[in-house]
Structure formats: C-alpha cells, structure tokens
Protein backbone atom coordinates (compact mmCIF):
# COMPACT_ATOMS: atom_id res chain seq x y z
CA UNK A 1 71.92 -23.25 0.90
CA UNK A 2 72.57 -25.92 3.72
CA UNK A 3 70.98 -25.43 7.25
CA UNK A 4 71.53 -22.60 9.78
CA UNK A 5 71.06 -23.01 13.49
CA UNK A 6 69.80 -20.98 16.08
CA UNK A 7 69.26 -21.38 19.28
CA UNK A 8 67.67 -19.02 21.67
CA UNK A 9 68.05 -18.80 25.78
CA UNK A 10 64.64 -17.97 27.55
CA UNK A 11 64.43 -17.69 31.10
CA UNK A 12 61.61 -18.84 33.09
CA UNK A 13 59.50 -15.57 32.53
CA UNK A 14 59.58 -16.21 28.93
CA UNK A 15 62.28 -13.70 28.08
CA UNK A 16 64.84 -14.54 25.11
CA UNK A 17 67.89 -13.44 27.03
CA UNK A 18 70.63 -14.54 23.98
CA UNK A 19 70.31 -15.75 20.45
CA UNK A 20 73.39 -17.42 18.97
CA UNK A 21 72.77 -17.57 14.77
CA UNK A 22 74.58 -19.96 12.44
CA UNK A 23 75.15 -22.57 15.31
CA UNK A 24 78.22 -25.15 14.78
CA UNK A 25 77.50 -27.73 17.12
CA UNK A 26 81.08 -28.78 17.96
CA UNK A 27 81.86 -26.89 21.24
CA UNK A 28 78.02 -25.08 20.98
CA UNK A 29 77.05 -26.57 24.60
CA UNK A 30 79.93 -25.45 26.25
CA UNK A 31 78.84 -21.68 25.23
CA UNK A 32 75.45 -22.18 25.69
CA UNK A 33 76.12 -23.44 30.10
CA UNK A 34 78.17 -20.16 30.10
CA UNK A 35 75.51 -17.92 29.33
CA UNK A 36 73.48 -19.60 31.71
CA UNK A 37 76.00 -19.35 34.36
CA UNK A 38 76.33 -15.95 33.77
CA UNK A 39 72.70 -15.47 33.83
CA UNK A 40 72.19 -16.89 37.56
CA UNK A 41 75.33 -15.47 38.60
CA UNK A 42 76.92 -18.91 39.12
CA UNK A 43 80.62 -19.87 38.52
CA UNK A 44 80.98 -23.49 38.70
C-alpha cells in the first residue's frame, strides 16, 4: 500500500481553501506558495 500525502491550505479563519491528495514532495512547495499567492492576491 505505501503512504499517501495530503496536505490541506487553511486560512486564518479556519477555512480549508485547497486539498492536494497523493502528494510527491519533489516540486510540492513550489505549488503549495502558488496557491497562497493566489489566495492573497500577491504575485511575487
């Protein structure tokens, strides 16, 4: 069976605001800042 990874984004209310199932963690935190760039309208 192995292991399977999720991880979960939660803003500061407590709301899950993304789920990513069956994490690989090569490249993982790069799509993880994205999503919370995206979330606080941020670019950079």
């Amino acid at each position: 069976m192995g292991i399977e990874r999720t991880s979960f984004l939660i803003d500061g209310d407590g709301i899950i605001r993304k789920i990513w199932n069956k994490v690989k963690v090569d490249g993982h935190i790069e799509d993880v800042l994205s999503a919370i760039r995206e979330l606080s309208g941020k670019t950079a």
